[in-house]
N, C-alpha and C. Protein backbone atom coordinates (compact mmCIF):
# COMPACT_ATOMS: atom_id res chain seq x y z
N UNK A 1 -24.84 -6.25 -26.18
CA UNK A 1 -25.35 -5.92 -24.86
C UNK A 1 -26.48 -6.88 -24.54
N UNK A 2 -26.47 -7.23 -23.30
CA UNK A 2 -27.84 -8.17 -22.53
C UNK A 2 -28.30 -7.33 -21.39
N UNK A 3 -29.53 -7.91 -21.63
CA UNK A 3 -30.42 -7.27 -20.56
C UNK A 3 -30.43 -8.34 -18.95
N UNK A 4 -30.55 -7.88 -18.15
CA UNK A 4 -30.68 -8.49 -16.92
C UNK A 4 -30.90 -7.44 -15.48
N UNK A 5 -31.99 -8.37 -14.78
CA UNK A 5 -31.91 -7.72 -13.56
C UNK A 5 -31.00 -7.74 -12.50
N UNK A 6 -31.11 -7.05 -11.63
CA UNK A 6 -30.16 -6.59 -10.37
C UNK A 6 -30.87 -7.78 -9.20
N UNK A 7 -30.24 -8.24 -8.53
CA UNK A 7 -30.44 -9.37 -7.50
C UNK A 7 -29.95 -9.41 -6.65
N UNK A 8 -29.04 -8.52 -6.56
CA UNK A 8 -28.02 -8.05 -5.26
C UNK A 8 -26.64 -7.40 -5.73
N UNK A 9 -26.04 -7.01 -4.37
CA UNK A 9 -24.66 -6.76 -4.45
C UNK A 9 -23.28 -7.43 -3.73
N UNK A 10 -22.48 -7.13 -4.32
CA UNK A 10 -21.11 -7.34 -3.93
C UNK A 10 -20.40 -6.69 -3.01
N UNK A 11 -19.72 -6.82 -1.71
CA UNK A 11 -18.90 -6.29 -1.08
C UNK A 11 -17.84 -6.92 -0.77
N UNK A 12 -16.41 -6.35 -1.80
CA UNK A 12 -15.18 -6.57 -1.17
C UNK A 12 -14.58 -6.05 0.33
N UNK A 13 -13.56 -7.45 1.00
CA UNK A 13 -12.30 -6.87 1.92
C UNK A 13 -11.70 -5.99 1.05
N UNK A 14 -11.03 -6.71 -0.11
CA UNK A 14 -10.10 -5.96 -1.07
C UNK A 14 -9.78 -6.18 -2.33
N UNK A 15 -9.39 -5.32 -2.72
CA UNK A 15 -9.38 -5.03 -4.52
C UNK A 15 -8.64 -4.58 -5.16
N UNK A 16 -8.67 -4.84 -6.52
CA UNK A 16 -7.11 -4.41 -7.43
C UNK A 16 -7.20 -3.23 -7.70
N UNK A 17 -6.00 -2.78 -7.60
CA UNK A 17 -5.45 -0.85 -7.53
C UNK A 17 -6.37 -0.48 -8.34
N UNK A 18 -6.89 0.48 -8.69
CA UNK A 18 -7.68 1.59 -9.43
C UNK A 18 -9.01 0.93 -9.64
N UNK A 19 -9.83 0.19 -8.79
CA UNK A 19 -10.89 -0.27 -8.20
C UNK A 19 -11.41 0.19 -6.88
N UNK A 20 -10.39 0.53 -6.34
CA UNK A 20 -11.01 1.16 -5.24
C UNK A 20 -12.31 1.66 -4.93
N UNK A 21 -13.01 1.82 -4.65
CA UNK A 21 -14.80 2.32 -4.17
C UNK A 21 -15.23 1.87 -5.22
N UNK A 22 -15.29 0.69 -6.16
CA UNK A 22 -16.21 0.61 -7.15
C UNK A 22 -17.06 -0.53 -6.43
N UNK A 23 -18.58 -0.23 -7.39
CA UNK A 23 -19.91 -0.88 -7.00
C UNK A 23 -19.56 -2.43 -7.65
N UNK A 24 -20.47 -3.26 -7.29
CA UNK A 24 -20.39 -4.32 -7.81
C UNK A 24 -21.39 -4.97 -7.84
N UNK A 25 -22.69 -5.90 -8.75
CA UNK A 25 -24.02 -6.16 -9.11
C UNK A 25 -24.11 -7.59 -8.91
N UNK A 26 -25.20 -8.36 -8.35
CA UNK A 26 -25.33 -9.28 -9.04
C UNK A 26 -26.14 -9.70 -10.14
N UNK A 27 -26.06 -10.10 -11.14
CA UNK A 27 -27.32 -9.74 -12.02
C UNK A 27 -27.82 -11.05 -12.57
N UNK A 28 -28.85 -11.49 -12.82
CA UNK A 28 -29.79 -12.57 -13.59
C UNK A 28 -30.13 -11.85 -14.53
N UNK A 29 -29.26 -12.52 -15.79
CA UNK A 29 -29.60 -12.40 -17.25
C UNK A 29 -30.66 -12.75 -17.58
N UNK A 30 -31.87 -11.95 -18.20
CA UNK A 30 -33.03 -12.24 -19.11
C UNK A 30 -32.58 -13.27 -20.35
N UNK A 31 -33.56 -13.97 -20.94
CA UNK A 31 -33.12 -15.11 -21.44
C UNK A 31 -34.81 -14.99 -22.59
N UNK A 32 -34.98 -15.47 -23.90
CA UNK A 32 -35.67 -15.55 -25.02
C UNK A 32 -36.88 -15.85 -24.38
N UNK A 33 -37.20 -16.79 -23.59
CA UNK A 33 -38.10 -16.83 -22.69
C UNK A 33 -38.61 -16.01 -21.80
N UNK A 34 -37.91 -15.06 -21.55
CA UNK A 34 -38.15 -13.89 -20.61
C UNK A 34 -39.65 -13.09 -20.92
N UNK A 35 -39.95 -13.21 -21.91
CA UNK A 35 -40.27 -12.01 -22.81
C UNK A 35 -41.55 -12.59 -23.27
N UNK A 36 -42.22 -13.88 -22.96
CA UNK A 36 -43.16 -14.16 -24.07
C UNK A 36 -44.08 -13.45 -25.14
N UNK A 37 -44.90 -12.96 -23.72
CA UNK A 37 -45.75 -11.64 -24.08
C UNK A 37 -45.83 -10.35 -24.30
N UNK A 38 -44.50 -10.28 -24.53
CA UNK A 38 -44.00 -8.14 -24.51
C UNK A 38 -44.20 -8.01 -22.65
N UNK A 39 -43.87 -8.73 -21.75
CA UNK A 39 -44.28 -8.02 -20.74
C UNK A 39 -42.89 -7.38 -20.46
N UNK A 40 -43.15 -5.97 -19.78
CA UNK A 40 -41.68 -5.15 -19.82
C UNK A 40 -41.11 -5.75 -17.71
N UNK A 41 -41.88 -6.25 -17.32
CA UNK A 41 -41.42 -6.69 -15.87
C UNK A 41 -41.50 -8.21 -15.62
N UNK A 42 -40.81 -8.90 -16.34
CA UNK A 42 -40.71 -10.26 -16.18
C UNK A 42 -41.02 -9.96 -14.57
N UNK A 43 -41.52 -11.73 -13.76
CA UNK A 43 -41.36 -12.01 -12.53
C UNK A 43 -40.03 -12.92 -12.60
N UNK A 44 -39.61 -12.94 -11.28
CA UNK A 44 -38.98 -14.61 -10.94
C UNK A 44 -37.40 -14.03 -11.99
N UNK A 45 -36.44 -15.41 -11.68
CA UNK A 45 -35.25 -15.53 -11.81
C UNK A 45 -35.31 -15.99 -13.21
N UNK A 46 -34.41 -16.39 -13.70
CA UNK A 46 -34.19 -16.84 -15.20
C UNK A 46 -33.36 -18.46 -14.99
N UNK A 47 -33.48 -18.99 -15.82
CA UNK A 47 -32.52 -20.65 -15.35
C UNK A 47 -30.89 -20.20 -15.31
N UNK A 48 -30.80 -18.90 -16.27
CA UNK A 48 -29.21 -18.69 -16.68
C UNK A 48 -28.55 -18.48 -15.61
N UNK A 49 -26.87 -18.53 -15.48
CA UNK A 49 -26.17 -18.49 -14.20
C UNK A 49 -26.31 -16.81 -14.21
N UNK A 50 -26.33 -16.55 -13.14
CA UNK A 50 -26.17 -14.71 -12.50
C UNK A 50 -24.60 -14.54 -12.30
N UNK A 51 -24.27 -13.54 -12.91
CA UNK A 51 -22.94 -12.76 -12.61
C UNK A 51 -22.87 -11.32 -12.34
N UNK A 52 -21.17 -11.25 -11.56
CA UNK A 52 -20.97 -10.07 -10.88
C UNK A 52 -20.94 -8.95 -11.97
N UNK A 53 -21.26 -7.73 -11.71
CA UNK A 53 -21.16 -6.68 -12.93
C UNK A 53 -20.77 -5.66 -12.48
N UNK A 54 -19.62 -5.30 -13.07
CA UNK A 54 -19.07 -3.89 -12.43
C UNK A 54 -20.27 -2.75 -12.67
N UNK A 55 -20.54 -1.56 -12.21
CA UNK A 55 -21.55 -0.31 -11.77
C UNK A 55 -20.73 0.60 -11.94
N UNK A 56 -20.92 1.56 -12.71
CA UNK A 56 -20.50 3.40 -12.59
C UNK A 56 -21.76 3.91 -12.43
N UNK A 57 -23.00 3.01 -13.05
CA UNK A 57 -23.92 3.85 -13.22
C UNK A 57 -24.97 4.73 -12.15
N UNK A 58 -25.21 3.73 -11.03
CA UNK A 58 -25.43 3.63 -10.11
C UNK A 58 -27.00 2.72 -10.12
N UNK A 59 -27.09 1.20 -10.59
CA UNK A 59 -27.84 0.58 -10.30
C UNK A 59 -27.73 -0.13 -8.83
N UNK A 60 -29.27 -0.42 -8.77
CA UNK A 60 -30.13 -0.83 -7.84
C UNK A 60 -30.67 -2.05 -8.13
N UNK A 61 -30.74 -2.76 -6.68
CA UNK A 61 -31.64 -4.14 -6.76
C UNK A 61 -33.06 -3.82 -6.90
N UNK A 62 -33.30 -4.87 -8.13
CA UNK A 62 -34.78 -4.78 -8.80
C UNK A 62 -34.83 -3.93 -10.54
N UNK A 63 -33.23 -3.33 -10.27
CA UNK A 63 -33.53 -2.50 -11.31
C UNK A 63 -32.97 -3.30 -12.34
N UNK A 64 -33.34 -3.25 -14.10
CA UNK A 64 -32.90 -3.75 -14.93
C UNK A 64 -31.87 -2.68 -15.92
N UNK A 65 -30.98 -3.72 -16.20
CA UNK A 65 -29.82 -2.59 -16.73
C UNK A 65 -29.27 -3.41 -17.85
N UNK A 66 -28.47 -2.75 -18.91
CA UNK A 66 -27.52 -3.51 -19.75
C UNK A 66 -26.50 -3.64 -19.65
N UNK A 67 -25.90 -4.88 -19.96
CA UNK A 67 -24.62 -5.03 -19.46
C UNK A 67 -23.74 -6.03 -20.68
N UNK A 68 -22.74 -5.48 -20.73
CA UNK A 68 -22.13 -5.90 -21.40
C UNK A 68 -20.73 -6.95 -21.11
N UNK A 69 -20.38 -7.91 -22.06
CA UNK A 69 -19.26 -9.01 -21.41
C UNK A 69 -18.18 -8.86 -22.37
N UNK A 70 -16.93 -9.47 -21.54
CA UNK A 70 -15.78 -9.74 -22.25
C UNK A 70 -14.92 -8.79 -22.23
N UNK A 71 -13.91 -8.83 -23.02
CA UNK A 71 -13.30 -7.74 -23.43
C UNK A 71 -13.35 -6.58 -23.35
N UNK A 72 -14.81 -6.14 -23.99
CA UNK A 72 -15.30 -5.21 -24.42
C UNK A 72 -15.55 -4.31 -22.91
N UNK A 73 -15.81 -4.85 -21.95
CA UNK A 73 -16.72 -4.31 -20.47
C UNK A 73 -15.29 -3.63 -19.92
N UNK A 74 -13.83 -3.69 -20.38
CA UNK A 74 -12.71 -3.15 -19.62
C UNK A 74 -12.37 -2.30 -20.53
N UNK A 75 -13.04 -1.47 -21.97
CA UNK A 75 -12.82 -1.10 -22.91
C UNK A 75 -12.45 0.85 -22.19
N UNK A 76 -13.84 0.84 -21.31
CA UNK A 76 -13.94 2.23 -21.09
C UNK A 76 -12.58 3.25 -20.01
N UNK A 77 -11.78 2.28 -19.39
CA UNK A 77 -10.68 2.70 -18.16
C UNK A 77 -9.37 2.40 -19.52
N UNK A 78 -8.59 3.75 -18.60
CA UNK A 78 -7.52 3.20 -19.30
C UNK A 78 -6.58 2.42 -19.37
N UNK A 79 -6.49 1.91 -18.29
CA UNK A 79 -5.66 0.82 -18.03
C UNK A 79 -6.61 -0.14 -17.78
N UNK A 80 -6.65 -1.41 -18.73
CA UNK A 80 -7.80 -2.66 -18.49
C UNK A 80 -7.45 -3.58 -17.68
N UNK A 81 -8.77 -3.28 -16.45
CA UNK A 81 -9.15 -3.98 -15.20
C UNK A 81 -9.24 -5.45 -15.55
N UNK A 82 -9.09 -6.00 -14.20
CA UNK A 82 -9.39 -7.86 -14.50
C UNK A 82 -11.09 -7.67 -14.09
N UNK A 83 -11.85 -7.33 -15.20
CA UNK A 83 -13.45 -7.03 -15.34
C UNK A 83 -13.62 -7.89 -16.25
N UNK A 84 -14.83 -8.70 -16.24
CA UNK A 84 -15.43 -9.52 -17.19
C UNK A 84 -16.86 -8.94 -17.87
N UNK A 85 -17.46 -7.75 -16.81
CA UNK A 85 -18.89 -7.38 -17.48
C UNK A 85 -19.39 -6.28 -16.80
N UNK A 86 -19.65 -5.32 -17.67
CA UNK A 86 -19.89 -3.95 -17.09
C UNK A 86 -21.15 -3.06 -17.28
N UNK A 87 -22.33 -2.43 -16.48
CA UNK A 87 -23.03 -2.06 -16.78
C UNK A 87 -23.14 -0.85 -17.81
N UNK A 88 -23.67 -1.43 -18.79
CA UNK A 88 -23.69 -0.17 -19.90
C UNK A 88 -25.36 1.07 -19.75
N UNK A 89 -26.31 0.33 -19.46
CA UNK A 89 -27.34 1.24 -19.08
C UNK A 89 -28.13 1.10 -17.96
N UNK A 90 -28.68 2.01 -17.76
CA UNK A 90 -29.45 1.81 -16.74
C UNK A 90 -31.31 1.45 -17.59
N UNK A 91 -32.13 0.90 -17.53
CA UNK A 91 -33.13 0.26 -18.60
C UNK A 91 -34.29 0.83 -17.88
N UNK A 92 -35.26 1.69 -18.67
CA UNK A 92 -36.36 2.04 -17.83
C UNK A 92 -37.97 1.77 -19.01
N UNK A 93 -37.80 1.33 -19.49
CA UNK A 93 -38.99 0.16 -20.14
C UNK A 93 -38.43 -0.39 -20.71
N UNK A 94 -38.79 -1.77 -21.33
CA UNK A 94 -38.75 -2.36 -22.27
C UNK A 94 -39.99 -2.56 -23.55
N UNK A 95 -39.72 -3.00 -24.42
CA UNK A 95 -40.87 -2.71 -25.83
C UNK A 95 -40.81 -3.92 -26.54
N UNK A 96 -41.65 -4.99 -26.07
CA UNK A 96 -41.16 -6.30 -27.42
C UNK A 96 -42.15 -6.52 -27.70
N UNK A 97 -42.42 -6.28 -29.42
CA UNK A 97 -44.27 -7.16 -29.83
C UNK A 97 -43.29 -8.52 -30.42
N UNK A 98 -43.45 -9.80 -30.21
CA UNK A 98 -43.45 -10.67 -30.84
C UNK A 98 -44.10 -11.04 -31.81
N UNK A 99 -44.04 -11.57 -32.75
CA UNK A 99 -44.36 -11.84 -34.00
C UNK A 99 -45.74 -12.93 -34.01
């Protein structure tokens, strides 16, 4: 799982069968740098590319969530969606002492 913030959303014309009303994220992945100081609210964007993230959970722009890629993100439906990355949590602090 990676952490990343919410930066916007997605709105389809149209979508593959058993997608219907689903949410869709844009998210900027946090990155090793993110984090210098344990701060739990990075500012600003990250250099990494931002991708779309499927939502059940019901995130929000600004909010930070986990999300997971690959395979694994079409694991939870039973019939596997053409999904590449899916929100696994919704994130309400973060905790890093660096060394």
């Amino acid at each position: 799982m990676r952490l990343g913030k919410v930066i916007g959303r997605v709105t389809l014309s149209r979508t593959v069968a058993g997608l219907d009303g689903a949410r869709w994220l844009v998210v900027n992945p946090f990155n090793r740098e993110h984090f210098p100081q344990g701060d739990t609210s990075p500012p600003g964007l990250t250099r990494e590319p931002s991708l779309v993230v499927y939502d059940n959970l019901g995130g929000g722009i600004g909010d930070v969530i986990g999300f997971v890629e690959g395979r694994e993100a079409a694991q939870p439906f039973p019939v596997a969606p053409p999904i590449d990355a899916i929100n696994a949590a919704l994130i309400d602090h973060v905790f890093h002492h660096p060394r």
